[in-house]
N, C-alpha and C. Protein backbone atom coordinates (compact mmCIF):
# COMPACT_ATOMS: atom_id res chain seq x y z
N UNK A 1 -46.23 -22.25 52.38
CA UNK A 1 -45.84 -21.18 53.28
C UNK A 1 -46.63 -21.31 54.58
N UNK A 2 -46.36 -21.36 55.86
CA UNK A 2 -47.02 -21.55 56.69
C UNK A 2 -46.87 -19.91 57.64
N UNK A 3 -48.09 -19.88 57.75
CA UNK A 3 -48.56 -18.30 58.30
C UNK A 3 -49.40 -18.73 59.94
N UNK A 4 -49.15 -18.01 60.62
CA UNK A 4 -49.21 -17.80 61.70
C UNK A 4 -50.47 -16.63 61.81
N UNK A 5 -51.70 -16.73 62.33
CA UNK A 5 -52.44 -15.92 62.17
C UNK A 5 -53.09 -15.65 63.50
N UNK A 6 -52.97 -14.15 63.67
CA UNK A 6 -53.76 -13.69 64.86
C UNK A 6 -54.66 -13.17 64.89
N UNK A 7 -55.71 -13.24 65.57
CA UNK A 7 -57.14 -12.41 65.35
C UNK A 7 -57.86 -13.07 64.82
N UNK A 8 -57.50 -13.94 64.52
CA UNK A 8 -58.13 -15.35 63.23
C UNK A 8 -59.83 -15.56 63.44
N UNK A 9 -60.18 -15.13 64.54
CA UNK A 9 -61.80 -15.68 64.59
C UNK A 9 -62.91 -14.60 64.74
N UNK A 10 -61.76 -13.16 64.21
CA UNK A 10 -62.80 -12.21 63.77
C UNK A 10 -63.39 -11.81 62.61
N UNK A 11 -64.21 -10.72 62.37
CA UNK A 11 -64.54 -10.76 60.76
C UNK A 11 -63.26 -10.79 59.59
N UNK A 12 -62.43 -9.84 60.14
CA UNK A 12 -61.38 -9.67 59.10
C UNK A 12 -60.61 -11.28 59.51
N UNK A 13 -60.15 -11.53 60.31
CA UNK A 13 -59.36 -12.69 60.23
C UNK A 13 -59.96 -14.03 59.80
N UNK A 14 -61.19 -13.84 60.06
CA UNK A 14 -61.92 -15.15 59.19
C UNK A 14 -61.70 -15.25 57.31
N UNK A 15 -61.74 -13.64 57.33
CA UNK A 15 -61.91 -13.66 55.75
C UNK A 15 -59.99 -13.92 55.34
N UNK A 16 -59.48 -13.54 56.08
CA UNK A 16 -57.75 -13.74 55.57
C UNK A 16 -57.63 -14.66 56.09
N UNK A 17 -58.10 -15.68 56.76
CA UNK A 17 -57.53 -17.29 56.86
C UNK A 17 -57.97 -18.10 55.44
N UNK A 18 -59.26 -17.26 55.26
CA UNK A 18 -60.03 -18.25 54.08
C UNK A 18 -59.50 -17.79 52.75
N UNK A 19 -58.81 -16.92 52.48
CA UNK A 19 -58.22 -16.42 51.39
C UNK A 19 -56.78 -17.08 51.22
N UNK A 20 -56.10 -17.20 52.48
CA UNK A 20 -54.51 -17.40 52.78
C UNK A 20 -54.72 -19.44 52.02
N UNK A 21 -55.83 -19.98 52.92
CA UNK A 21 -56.55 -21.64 52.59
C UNK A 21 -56.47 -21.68 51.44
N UNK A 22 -56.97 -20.90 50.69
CA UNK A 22 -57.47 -20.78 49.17
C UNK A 22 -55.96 -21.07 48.33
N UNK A 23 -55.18 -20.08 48.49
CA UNK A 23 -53.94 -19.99 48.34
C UNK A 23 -52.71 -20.86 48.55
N UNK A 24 -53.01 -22.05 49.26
CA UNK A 24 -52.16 -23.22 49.84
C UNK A 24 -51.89 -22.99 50.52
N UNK A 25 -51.68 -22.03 51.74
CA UNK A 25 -50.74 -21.48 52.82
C UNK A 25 -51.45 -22.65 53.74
N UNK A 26 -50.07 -23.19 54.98
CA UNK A 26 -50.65 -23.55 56.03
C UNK A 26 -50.70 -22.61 56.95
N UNK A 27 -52.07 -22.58 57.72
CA UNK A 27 -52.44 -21.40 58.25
C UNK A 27 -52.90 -21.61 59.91
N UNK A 28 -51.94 -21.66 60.48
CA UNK A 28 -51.67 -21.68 61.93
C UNK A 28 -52.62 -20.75 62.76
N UNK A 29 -53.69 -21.32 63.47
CA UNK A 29 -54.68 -19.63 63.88
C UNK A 29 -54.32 -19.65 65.48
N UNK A 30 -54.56 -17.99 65.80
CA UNK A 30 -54.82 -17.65 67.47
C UNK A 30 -55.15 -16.87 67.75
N UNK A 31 -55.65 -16.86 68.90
CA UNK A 31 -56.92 -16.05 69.64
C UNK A 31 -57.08 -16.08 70.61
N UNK A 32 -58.29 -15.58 71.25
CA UNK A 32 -58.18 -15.82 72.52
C UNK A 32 -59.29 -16.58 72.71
N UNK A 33 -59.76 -17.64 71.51
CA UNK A 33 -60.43 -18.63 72.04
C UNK A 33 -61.09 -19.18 70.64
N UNK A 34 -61.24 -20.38 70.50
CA UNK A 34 -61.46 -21.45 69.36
C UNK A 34 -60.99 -21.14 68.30
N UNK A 35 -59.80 -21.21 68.70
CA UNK A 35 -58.18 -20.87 67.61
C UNK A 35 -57.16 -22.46 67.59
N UNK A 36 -56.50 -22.50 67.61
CA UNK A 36 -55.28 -23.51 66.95
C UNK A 36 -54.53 -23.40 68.53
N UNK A 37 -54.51 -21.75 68.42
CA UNK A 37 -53.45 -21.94 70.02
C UNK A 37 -54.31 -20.44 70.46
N UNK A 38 -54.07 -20.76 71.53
CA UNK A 38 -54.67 -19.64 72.54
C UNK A 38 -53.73 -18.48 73.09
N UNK A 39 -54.01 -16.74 72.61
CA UNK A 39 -53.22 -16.10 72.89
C UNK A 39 -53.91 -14.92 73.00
N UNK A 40 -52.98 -13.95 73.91
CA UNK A 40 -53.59 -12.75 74.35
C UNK A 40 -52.52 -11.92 73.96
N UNK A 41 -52.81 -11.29 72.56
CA UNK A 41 -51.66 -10.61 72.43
C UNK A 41 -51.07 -9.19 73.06
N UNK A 42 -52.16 -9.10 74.36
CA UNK A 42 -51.66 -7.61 75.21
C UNK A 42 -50.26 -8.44 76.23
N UNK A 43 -50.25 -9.67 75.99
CA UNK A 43 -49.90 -10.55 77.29
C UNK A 43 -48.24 -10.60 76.58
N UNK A 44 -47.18 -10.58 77.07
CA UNK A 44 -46.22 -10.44 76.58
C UNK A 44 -45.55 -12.23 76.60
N UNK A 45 -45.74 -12.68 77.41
CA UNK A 45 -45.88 -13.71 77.83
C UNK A 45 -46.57 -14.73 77.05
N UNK A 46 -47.61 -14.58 76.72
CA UNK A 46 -48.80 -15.08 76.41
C UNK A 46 -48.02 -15.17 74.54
N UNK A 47 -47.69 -14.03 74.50
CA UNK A 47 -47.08 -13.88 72.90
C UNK A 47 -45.91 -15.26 72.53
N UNK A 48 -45.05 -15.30 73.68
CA UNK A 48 -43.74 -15.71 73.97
C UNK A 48 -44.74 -17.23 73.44
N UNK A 49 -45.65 -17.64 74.69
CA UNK A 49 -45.66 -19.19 74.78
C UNK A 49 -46.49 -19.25 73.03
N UNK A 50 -47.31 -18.70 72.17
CA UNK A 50 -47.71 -18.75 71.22
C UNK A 50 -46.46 -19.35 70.02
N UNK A 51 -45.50 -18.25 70.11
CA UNK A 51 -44.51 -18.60 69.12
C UNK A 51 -43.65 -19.76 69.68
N UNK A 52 -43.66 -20.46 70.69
CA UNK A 52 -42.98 -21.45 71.08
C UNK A 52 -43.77 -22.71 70.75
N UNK A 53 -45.22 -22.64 70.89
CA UNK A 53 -45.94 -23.32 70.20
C UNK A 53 -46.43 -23.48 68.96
N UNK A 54 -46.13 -22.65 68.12
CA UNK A 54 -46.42 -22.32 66.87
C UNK A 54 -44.63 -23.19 65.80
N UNK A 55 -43.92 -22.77 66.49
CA UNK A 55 -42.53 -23.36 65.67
C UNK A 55 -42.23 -21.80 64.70
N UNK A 56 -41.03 -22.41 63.89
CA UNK A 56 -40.80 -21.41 63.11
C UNK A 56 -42.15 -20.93 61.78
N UNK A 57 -42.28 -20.04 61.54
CA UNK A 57 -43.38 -19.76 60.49
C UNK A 57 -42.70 -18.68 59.41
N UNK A 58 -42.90 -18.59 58.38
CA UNK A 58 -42.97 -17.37 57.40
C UNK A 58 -43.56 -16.52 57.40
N UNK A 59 -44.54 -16.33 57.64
CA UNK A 59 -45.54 -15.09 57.83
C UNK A 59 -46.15 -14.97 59.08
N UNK A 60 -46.30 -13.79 59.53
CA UNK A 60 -47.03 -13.85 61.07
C UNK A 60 -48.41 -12.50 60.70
N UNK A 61 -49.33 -12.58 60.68
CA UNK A 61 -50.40 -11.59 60.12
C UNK A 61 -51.43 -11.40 61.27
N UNK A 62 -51.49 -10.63 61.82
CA UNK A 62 -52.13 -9.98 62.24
C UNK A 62 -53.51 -9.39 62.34
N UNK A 63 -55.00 -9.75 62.85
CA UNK A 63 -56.09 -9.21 62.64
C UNK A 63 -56.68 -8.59 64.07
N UNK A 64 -56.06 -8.61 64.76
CA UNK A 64 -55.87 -8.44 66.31
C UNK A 64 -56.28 -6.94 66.70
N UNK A 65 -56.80 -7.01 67.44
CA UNK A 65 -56.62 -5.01 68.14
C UNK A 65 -57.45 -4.32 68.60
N UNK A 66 -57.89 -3.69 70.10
CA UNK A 66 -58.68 -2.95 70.42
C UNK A 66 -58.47 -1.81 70.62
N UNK A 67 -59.39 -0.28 70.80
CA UNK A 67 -59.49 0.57 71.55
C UNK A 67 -60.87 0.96 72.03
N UNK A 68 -60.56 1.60 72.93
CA UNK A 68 -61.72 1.98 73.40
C UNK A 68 -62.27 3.30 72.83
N UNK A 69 -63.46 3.54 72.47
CA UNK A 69 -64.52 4.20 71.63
C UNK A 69 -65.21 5.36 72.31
N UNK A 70 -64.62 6.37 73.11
CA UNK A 70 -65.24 7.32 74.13
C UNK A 70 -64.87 8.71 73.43
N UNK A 71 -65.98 9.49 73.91
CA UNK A 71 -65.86 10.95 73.41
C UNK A 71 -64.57 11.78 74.12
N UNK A 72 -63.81 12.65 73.70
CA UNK A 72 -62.60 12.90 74.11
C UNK A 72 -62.78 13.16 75.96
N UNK A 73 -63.86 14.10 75.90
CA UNK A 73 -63.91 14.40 77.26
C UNK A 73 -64.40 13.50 78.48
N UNK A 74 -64.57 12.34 78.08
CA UNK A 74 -64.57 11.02 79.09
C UNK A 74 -63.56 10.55 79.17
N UNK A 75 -62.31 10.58 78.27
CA UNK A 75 -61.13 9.36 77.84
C UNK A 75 -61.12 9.52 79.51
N UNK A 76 -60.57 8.40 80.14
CA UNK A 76 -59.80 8.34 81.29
C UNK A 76 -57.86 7.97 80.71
N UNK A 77 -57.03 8.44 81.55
CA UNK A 77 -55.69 8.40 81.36
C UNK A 77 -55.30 6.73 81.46
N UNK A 78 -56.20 6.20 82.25
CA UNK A 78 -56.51 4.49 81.95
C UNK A 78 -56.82 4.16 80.62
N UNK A 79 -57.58 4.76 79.80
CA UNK A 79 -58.30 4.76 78.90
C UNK A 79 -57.25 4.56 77.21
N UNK A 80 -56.61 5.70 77.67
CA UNK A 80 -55.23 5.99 76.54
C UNK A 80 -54.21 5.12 76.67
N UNK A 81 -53.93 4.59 77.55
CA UNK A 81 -52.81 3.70 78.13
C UNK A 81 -53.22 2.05 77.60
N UNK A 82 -54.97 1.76 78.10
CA UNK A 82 -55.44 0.58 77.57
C UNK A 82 -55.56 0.23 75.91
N UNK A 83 -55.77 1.54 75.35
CA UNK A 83 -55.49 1.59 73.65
C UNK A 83 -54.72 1.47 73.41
N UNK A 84 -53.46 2.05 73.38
CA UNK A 84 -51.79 1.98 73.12
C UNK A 84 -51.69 0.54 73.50
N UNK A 85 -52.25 -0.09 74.49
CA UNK A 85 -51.34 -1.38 75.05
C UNK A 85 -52.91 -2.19 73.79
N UNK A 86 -54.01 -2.07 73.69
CA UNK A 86 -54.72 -3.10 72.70
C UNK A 86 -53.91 -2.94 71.35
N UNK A 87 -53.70 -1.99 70.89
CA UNK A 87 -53.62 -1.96 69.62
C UNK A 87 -52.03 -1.46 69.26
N UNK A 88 -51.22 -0.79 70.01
CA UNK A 88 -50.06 -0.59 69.42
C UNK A 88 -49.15 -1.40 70.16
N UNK A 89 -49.09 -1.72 71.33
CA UNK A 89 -47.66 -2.01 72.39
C UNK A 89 -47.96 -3.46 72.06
N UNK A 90 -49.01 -4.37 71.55
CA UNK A 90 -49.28 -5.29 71.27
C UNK A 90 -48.89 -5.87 69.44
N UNK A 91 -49.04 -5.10 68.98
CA UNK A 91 -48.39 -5.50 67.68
C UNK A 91 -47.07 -5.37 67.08
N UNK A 92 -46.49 -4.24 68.15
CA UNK A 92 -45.03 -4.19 68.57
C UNK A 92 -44.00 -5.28 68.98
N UNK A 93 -44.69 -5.79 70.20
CA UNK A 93 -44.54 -7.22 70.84
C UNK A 93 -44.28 -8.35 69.95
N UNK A 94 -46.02 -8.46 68.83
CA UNK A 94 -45.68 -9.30 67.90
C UNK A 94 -44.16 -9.16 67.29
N UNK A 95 -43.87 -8.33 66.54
CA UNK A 95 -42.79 -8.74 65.64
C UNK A 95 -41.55 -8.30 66.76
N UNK A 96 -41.41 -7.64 67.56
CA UNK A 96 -40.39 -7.34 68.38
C UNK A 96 -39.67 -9.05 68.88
N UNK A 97 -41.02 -9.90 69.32
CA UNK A 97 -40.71 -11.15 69.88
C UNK A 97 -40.40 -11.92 68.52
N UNK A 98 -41.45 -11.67 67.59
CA UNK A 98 -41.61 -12.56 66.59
C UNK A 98 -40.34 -12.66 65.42
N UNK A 99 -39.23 -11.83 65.31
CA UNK A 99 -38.33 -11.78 64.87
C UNK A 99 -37.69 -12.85 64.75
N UNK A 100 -37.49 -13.49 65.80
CA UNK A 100 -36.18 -14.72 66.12
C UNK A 100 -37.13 -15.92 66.13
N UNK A 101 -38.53 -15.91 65.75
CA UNK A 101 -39.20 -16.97 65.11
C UNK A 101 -39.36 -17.23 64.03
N UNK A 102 -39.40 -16.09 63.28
CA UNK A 102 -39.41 -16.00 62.04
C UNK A 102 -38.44 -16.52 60.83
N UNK A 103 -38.43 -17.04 59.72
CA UNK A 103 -37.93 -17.45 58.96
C UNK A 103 -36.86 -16.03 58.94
N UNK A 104 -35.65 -16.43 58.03
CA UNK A 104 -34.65 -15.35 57.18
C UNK A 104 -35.93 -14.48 56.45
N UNK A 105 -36.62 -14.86 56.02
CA UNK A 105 -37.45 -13.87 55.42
C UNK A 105 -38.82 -13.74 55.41
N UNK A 106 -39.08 -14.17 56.71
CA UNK A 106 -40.46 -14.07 57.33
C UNK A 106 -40.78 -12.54 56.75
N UNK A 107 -42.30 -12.56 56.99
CA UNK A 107 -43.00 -11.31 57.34
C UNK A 107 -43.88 -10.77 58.16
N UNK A 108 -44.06 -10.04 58.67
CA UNK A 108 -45.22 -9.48 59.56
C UNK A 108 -46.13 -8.74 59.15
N UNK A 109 -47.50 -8.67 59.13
CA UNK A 109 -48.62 -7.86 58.68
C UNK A 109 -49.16 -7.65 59.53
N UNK A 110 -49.13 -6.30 59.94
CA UNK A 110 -50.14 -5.23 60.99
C UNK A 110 -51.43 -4.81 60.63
N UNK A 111 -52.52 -4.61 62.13
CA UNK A 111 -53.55 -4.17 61.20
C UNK A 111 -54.01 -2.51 61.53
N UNK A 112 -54.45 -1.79 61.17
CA UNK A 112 -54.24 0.12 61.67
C UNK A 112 -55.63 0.04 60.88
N UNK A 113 -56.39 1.09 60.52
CA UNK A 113 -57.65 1.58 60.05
C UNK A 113 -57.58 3.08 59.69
N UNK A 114 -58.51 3.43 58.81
CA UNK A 114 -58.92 4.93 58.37
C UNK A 114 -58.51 6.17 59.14
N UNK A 115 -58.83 5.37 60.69
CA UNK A 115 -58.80 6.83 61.31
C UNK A 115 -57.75 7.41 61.49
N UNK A 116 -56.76 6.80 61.17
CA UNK A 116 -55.48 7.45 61.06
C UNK A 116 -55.02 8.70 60.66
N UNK A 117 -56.30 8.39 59.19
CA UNK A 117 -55.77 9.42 58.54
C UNK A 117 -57.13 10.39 58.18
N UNK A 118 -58.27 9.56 58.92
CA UNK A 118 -59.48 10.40 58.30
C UNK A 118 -60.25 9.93 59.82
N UNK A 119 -60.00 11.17 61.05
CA UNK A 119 -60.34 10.86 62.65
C UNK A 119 -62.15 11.06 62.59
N UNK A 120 -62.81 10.15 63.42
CA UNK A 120 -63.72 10.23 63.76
C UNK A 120 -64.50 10.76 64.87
N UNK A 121 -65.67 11.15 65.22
CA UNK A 121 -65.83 11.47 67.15
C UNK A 121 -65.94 10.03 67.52
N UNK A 122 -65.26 10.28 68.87
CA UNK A 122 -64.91 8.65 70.06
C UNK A 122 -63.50 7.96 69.52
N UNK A 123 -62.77 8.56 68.54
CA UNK A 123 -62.08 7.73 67.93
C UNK A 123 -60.76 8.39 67.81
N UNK A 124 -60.55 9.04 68.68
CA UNK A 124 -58.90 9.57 69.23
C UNK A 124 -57.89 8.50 69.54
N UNK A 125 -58.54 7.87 70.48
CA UNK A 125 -57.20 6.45 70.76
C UNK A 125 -57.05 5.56 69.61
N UNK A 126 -58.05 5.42 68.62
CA UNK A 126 -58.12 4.51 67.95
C UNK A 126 -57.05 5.34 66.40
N UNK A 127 -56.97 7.13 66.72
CA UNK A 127 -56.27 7.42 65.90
C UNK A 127 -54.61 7.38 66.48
N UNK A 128 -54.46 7.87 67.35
CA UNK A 128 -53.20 7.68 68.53
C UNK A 128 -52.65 6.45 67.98
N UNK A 129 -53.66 5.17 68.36
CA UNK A 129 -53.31 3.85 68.18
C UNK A 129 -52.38 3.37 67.08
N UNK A 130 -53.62 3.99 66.10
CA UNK A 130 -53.01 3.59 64.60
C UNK A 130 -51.98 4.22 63.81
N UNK A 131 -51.86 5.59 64.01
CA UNK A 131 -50.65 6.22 63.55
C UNK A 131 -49.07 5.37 64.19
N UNK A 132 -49.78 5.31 65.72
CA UNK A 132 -48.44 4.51 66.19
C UNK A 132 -47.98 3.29 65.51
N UNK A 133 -48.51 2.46 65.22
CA UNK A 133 -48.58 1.36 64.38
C UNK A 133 -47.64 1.58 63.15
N UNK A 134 -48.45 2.94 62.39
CA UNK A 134 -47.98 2.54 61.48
C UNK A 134 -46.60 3.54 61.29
N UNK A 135 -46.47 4.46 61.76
CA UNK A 135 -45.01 4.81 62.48
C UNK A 135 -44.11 4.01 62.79
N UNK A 136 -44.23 2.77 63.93
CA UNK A 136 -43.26 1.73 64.10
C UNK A 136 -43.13 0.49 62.75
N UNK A 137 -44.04 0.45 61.93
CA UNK A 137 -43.78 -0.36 60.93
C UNK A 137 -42.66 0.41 59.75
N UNK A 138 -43.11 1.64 59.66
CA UNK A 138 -41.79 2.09 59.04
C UNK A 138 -40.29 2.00 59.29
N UNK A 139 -40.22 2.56 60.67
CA UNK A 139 -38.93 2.53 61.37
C UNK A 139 -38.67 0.91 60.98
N UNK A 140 -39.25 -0.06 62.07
CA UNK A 140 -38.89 -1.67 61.86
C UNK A 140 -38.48 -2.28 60.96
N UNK A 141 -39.00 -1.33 59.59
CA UNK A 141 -38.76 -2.19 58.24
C UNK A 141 -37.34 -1.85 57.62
N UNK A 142 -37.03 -0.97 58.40
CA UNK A 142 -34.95 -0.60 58.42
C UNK A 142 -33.81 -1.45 59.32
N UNK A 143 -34.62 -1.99 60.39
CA UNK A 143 -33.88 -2.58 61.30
C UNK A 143 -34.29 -4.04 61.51
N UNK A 144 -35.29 -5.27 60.65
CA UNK A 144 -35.45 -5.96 60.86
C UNK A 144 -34.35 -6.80 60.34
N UNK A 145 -33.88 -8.13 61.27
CA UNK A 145 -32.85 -8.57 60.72
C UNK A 145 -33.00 -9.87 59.44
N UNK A 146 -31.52 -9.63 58.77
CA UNK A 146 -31.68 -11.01 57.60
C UNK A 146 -32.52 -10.19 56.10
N UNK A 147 -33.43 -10.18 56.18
CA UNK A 147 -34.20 -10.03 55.07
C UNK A 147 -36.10 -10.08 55.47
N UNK A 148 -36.31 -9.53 56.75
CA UNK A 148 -37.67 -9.89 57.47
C UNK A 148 -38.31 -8.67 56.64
N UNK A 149 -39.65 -8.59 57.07
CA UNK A 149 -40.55 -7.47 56.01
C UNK A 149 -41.14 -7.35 57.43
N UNK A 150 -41.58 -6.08 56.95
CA UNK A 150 -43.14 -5.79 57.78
C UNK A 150 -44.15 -4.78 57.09
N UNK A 151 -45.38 -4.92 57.31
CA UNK A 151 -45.99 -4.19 56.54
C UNK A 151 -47.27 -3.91 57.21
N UNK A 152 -48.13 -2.48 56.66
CA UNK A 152 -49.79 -2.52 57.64
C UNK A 152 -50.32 -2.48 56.68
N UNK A 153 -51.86 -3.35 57.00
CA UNK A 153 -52.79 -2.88 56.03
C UNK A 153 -53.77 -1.76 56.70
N UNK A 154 -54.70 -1.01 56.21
CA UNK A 154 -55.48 0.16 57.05
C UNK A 154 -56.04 -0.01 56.15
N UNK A 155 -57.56 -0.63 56.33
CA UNK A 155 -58.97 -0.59 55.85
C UNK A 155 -59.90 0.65 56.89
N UNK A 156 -60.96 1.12 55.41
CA UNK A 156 -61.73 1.32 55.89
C UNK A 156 -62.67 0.69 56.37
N UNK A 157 -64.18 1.23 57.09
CA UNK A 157 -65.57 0.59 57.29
C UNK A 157 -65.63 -1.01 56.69
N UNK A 158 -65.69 -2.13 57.49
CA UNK A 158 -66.05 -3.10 56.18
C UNK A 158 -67.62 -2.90 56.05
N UNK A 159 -67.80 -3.36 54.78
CA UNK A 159 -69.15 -3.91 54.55
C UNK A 159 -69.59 -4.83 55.38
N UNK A 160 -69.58 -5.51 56.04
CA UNK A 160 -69.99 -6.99 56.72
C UNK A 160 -69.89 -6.03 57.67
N UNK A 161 -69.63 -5.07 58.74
CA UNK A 161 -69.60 -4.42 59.70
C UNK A 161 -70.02 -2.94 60.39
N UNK A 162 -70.96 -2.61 59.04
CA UNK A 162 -71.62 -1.33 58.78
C UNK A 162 -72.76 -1.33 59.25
N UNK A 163 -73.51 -2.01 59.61
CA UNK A 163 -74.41 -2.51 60.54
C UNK A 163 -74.34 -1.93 62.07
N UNK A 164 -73.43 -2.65 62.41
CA UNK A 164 -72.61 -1.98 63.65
C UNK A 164 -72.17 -0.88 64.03
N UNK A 165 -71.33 -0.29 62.96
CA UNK A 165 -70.30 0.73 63.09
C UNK A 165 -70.79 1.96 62.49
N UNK A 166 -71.71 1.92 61.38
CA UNK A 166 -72.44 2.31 59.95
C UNK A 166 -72.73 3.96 61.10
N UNK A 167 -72.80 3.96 61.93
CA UNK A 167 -73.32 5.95 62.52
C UNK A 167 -72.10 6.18 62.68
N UNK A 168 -70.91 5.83 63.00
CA UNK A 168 -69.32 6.24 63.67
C UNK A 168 -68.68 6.80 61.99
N UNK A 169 -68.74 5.81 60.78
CA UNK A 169 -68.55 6.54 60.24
C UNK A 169 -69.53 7.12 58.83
N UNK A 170 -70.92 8.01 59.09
CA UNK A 170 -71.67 8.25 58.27
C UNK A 170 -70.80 8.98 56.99
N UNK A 171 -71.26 8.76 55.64
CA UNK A 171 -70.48 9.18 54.32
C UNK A 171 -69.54 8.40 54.40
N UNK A 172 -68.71 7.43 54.65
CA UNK A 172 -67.79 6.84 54.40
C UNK A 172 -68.24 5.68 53.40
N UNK A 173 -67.12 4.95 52.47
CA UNK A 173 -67.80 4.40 51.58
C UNK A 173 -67.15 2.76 52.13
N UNK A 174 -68.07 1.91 52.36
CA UNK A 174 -67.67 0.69 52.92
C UNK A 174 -66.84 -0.32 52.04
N UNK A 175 -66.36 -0.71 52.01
CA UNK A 175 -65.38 -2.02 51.19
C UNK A 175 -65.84 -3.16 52.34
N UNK A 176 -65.84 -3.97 51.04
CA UNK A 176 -65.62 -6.02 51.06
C UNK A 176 -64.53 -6.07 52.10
N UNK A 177 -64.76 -7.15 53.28
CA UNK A 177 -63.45 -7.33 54.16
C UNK A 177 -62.43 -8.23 53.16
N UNK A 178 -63.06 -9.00 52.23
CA UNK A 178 -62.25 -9.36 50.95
C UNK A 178 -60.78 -8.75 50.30
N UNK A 179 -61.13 -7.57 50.36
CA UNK A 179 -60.59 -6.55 49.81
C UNK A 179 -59.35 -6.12 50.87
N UNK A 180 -59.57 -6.07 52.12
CA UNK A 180 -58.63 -6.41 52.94
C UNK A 180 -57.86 -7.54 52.93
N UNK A 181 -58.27 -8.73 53.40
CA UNK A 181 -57.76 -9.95 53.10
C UNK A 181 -56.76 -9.85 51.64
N UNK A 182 -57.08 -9.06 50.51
CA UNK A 182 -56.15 -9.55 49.45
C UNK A 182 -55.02 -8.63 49.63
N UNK A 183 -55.04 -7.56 50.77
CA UNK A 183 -53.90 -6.52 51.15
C UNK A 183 -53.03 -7.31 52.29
N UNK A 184 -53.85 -8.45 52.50
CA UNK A 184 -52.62 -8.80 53.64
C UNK A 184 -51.87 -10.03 52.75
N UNK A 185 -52.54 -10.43 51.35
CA UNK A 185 -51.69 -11.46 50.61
C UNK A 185 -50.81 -10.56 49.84
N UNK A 186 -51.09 -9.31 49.59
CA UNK A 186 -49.91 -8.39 49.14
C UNK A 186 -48.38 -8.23 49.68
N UNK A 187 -48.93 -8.31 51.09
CA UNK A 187 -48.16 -8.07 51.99
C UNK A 187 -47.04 -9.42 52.18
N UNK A 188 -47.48 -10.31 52.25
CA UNK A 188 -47.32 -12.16 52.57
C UNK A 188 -45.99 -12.25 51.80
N UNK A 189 -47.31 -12.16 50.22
CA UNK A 189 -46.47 -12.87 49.36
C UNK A 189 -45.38 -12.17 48.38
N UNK A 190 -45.70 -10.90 48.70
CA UNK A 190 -45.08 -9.34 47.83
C UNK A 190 -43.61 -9.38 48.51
N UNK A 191 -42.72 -8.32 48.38
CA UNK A 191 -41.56 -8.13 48.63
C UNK A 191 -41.38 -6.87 49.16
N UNK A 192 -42.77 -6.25 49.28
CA UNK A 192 -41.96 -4.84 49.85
C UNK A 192 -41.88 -4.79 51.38
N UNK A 193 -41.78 -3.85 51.89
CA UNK A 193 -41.59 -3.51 53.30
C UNK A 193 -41.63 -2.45 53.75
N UNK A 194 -42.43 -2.28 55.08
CA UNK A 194 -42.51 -0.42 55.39
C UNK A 194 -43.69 0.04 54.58
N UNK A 195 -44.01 -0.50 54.12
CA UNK A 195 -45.28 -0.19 53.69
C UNK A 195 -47.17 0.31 54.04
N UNK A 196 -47.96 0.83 54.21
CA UNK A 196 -49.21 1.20 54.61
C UNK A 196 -50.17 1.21 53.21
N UNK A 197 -50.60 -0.53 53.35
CA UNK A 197 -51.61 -0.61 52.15
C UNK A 197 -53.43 -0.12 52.39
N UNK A 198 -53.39 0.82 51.75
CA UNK A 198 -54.86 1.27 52.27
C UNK A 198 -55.61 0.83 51.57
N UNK A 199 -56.66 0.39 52.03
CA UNK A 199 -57.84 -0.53 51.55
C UNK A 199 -59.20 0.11 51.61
């Protein structure tokens, strides 16, 4: 199965390339730098020349996505606009473009997080973001053509990243990025669609 992987050279995408490896998949990586192919997935463009370089694939997975981290009463209206376009108008793009690259029964795996459903302080866009996400993965998974899937995974805190993040969300209970990684082979190699695997 050859998978197409974005975000590939972050924590989570390191651990789902090395899981997908494990698994036989050929595993196509990109990023926006010491990747396979070089891509900016806010870049619409940038998306376009990826899948033209990439060829047809079966799976397209996703580890990709920013927002910005500000207390409500700083957001700038720049601010909300730059989240929506890191993390939602960008994974949209993916499968919106990625459709007519995709195999008859390709799939797409999105990535969304906790706060969706459990909001943090600084972490409004990042809830905005992710609901949107996973809102358009529902709808999509009615209208994708042939037999395509799409699916999100939404991890919490990783462990490997609690270090970092470990005050944003205090009491939260951290998971293995492992544990993610085996929600996006759910996703891959499973059959459902429209789905929000929480991790």
């Amino acid at each position: 199965m050859k998978t197409l992987l974005t975000g590939a050279t972050g924590t989570l995408g390191r651990a789902v390339h090395a899981l997908l490896a494990e698994r036989g998949h050929e595993v196509v990586t990109a990023a926006r730098k010491n990747a396979d192919i070089t891509v900016d997935i806010t870049d619409p463009e940038s998306i376009r020349a990826m899948y033209e370089k990439a060829g047809r694939f079966d799976a397209l997975a996703n580890a990709a996505g920013w927002v910005p981290w500000k207390p409500f009463a700083e957001l700038s209206h720049a601010d909300v606009l730059a989240g929506l376009a890191g993390k939602a108008a960008s994974q949209v793009e993916l499968v919106r473009q990625g459709s007519a690259y995709g195999t008859d029964e390709a799939s797409f795996t999105l990535i969304t997080g906790v706060t969706t459903r459990d909001p943090i302080l600084t972490g409004s866009v990042a809830s905005l973001a992710n609901g949107a996400v996973e809102a358009f993965a529902r709808a999509a998974a009615i209208e994708l053509p042939h037999r395509q899937r799409v699916n999100v995974v939404s991890p919490t805190v990783f462990t490997e990243s609690i270090e970092a993040y470990g005050d944003l969300f205090a009491g939260f209970e951290p998971v293995p990025v492992r544990l993610a990684a085996l929600a996006y082979v759910r996703s891959i190699e499973g059959h459902q669609t429209g789905q929000v695997y929480l991790v």
